[in-house]
PDB file of N, CA and C in Angstrom:
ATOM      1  N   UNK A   1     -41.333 -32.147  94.968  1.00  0.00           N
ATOM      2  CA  UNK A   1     -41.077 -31.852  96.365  1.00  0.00           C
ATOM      3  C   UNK A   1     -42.183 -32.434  97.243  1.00  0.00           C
ATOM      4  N   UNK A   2     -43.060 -32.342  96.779  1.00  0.00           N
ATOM      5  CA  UNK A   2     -44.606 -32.796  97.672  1.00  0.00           C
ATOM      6  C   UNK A   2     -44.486 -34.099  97.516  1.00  0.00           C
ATOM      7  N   UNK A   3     -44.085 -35.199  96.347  1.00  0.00           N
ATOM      8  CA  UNK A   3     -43.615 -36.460  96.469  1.00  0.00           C
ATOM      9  C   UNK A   3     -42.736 -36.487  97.601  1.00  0.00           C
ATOM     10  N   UNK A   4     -41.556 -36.125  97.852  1.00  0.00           N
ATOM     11  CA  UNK A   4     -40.558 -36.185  98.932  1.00  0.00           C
ATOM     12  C   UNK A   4     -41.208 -36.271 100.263  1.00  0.00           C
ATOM     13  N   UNK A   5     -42.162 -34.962 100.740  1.00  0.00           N
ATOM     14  CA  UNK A   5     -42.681 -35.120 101.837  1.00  0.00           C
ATOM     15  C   UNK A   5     -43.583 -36.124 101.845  1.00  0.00           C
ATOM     16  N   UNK A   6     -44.127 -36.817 101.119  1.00  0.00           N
ATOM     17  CA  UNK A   6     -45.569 -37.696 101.225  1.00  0.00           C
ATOM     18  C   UNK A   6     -44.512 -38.981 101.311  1.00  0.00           C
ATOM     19  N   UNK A   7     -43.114 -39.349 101.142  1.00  0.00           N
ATOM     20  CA  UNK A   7     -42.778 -40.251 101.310  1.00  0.00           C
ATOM     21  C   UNK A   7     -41.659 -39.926 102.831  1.00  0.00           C
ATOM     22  N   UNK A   8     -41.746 -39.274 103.180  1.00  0.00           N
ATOM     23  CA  UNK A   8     -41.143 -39.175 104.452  1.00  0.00           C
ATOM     24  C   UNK A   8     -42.192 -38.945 105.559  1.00  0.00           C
ATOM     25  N   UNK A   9     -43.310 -38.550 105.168  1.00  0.00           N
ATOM     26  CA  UNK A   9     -44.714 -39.129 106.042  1.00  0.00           C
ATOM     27  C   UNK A   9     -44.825 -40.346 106.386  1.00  0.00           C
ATOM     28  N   UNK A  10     -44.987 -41.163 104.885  1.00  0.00           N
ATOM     29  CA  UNK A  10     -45.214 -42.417 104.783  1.00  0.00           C
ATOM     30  C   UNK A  10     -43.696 -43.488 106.024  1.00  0.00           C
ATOM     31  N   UNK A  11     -42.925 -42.944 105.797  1.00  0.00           N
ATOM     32  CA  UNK A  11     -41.466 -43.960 106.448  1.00  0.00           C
ATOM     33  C   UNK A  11     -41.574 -43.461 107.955  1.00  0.00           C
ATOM     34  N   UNK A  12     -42.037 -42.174 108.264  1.00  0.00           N
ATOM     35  CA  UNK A  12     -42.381 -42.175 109.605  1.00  0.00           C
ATOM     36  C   UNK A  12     -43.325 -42.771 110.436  1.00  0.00           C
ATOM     37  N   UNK A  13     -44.680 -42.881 109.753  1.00  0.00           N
ATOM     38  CA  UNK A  13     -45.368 -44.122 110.262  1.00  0.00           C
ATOM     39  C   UNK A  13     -44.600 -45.322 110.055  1.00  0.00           C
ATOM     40  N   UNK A  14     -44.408 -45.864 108.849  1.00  0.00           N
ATOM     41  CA  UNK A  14     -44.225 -47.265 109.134  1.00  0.00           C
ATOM     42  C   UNK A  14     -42.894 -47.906 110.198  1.00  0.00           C
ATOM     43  N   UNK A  15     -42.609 -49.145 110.057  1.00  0.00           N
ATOM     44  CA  UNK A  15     -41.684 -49.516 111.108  1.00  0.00           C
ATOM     45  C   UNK A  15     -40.324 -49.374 110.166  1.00  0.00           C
ATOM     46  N   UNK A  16     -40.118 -49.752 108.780  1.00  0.00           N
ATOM     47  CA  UNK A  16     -38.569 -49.467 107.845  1.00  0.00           C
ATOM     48  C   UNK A  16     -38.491 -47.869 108.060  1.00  0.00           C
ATOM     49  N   UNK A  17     -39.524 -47.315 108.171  1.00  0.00           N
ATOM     50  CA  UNK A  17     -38.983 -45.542 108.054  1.00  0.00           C
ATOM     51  C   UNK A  17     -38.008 -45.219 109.513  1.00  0.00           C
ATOM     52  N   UNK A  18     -37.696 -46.040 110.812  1.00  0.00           N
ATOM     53  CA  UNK A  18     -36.677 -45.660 111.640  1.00  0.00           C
ATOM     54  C   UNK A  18     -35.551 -46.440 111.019  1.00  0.00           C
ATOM     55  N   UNK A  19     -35.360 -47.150 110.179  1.00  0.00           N
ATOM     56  CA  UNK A  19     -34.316 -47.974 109.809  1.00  0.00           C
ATOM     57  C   UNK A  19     -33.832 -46.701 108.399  1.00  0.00           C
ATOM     58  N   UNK A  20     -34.866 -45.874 107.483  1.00  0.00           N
ATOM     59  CA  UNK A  20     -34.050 -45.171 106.891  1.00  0.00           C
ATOM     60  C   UNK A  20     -33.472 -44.144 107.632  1.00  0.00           C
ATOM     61  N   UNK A  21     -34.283 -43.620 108.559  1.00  0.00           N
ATOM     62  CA  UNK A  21     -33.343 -42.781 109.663  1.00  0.00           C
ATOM     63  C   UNK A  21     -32.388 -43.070 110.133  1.00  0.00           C
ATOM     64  N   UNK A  22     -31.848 -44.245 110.647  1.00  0.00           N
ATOM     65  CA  UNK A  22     -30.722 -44.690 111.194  1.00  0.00           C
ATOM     66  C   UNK A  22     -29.919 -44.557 109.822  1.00  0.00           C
ATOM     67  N   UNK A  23     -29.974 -44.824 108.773  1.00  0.00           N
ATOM     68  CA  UNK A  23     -29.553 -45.316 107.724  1.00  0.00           C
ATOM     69  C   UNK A  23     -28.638 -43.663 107.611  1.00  0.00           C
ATOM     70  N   UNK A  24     -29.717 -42.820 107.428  1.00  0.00           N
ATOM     71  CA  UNK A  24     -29.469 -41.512 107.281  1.00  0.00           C
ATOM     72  C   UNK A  24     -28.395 -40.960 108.083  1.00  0.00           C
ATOM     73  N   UNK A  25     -28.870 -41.226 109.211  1.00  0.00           N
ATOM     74  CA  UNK A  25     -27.502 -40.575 110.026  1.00  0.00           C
ATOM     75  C   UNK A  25     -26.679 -41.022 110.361  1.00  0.00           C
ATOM     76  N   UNK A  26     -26.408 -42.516 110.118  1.00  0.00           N
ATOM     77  CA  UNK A  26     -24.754 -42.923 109.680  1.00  0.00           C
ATOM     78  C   UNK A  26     -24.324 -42.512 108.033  1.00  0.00           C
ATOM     79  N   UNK A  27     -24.883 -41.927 107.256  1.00  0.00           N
ATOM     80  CA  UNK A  27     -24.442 -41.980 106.577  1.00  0.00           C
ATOM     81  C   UNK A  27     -24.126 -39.995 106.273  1.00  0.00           C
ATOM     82  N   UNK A  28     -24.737 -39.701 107.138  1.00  0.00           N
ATOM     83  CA  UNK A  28     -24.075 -37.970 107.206  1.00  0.00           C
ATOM     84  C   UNK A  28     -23.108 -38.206 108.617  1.00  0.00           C
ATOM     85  N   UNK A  29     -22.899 -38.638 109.563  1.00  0.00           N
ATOM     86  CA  UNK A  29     -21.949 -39.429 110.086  1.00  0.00           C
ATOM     87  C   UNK A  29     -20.940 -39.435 108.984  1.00  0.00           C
ATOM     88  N   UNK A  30     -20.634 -40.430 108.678  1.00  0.00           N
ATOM     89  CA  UNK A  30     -19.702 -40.907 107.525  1.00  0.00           C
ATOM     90  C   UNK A  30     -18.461 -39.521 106.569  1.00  0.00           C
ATOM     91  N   UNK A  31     -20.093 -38.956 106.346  1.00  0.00           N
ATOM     92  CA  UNK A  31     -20.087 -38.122 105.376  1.00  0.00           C
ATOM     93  C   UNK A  31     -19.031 -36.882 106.162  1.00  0.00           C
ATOM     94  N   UNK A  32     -19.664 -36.520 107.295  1.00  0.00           N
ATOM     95  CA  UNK A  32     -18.897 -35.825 107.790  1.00  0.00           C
ATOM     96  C   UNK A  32     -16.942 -36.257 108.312  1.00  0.00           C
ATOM     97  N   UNK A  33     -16.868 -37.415 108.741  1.00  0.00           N
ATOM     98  CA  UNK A  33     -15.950 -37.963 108.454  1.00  0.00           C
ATOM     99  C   UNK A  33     -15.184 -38.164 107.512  1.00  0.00           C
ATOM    100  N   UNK A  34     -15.487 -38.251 106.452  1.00  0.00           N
ATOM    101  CA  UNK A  34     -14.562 -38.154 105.147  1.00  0.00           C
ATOM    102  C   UNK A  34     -14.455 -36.724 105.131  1.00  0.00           C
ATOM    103  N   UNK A  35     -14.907 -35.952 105.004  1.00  0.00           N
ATOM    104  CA  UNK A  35     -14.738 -34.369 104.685  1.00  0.00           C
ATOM    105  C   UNK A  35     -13.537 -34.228 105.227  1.00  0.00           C
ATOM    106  N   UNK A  36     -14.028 -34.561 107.282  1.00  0.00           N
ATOM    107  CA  UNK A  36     -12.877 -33.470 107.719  1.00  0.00           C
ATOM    108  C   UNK A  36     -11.381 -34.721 107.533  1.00  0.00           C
ATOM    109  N   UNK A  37     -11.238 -36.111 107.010  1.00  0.00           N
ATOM    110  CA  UNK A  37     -10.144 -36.930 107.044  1.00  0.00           C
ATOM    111  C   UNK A  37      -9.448 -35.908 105.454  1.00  0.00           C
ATOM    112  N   UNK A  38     -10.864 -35.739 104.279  1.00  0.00           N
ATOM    113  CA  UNK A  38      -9.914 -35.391 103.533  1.00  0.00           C
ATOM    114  C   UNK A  38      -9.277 -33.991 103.377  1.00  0.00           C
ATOM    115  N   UNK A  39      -9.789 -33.060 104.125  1.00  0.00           N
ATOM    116  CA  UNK A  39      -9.716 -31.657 104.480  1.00  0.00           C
ATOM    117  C   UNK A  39      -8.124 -32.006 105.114  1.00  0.00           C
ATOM    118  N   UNK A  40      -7.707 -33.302 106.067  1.00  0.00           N
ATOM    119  CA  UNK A  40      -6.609 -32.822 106.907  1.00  0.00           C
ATOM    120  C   UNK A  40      -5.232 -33.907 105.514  1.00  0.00           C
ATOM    121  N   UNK A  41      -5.472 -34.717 104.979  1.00  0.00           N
ATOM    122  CA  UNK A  41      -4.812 -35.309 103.876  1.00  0.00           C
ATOM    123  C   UNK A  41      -4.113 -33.780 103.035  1.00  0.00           C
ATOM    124  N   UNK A  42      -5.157 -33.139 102.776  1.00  0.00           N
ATOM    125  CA  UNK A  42      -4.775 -32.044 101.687  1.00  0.00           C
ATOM    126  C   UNK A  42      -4.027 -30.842 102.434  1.00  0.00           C
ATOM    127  N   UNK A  43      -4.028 -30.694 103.929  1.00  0.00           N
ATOM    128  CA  UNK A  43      -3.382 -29.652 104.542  1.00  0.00           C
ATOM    129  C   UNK A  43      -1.504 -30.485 105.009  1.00  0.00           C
ATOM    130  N   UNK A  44      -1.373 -32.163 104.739  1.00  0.00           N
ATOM    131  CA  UNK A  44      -0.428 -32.601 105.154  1.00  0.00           C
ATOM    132  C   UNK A  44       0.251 -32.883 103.836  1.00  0.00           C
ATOM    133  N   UNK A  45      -0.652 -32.940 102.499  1.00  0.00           N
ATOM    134  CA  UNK A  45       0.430 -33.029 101.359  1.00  0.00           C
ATOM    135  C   UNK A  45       0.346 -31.578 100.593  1.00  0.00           C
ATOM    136  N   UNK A  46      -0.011 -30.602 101.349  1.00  0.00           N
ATOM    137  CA  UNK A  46      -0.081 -29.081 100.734  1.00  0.00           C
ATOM    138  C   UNK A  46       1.737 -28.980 101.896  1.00  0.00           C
ATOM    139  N   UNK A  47       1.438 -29.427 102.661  1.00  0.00           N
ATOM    140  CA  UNK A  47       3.041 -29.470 104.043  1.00  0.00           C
ATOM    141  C   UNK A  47       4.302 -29.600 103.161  1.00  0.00           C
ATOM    142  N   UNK A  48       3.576 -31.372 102.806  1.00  0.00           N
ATOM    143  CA  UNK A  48       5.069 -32.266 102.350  1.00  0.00           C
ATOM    144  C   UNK A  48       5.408 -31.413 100.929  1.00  0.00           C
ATOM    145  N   UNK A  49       4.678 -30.973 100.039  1.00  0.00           N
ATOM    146  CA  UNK A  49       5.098 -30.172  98.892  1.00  0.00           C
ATOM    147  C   UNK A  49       5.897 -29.008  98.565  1.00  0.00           C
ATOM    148  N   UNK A  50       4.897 -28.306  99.998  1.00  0.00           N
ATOM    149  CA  UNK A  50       6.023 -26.700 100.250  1.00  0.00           C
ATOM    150  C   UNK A  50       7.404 -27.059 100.587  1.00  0.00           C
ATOM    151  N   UNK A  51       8.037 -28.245 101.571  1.00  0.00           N
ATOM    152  CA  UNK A  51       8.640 -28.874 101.957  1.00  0.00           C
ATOM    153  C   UNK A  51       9.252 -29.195 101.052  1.00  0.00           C
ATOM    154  N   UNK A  52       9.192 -30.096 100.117  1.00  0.00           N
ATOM    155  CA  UNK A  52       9.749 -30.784  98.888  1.00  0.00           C
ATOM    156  C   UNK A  52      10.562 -29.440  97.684  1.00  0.00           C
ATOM    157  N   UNK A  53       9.359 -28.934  97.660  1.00  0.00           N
ATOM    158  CA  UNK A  53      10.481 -27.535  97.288  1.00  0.00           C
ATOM    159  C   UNK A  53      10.924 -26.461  97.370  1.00  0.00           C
ATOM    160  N   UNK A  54      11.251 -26.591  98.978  1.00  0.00           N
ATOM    161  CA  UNK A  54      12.141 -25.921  99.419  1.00  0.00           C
ATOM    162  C   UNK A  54      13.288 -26.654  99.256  1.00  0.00           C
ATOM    163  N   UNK A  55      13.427 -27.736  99.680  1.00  0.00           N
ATOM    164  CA  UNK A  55      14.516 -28.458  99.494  1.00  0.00           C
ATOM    165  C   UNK A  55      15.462 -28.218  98.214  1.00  0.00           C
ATOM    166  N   UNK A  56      14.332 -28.461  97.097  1.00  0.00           N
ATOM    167  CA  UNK A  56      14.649 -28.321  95.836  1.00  0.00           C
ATOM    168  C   UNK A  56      15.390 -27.121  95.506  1.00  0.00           C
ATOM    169  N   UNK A  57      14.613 -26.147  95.795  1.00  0.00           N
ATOM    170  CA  UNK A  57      15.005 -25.033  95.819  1.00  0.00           C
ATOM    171  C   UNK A  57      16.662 -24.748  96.569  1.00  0.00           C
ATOM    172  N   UNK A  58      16.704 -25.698  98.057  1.00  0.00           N
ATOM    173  CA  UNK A  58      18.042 -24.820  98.153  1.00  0.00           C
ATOM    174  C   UNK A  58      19.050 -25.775  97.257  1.00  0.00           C
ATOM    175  N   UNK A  59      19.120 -26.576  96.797  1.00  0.00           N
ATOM    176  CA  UNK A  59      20.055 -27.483  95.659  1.00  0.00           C
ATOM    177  C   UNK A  59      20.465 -27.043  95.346  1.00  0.00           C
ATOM    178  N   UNK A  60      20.276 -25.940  94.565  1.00  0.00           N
ATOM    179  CA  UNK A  60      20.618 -25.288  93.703  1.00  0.00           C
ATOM    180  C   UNK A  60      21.732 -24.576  93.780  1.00  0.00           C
ATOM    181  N   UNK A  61      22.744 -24.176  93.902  1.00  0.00           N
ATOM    182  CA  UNK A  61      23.618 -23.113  94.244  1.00  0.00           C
ATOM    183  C   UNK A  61      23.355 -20.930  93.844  1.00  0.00           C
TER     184      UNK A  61
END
């Protein structure tokens, strides 16, 4: 852990340590973006399924 901070000391002085920052927060950016794209995928084929068998379901006689 004390490695971790002594290297996030180190990237804050130098001039690449705002480039891992940028780096960083496009990439929890991102991150957050996929979550909520795949959060809404799984609420539209949890839809089409209930959907699918119901259908199924009324076939049946």
């Amino acid at each position: 852990m004390a490695w971790l901070k002594q290297q996030i000391r180190q990237l804050a002085v130098d001039c690449r340590g705002s480039v891992f920052v940028e780096y960083l927060l496009l990439l929890t950016i991102v991150g957050i973006g996929v979550i909520a794209g795949l959060a809404m995928v799984r609420g539209s084929l949890l839809n089409e399924l209930l959907e699918l068998a119901e259908a199924i379901t009324n076939l049946t006689p």
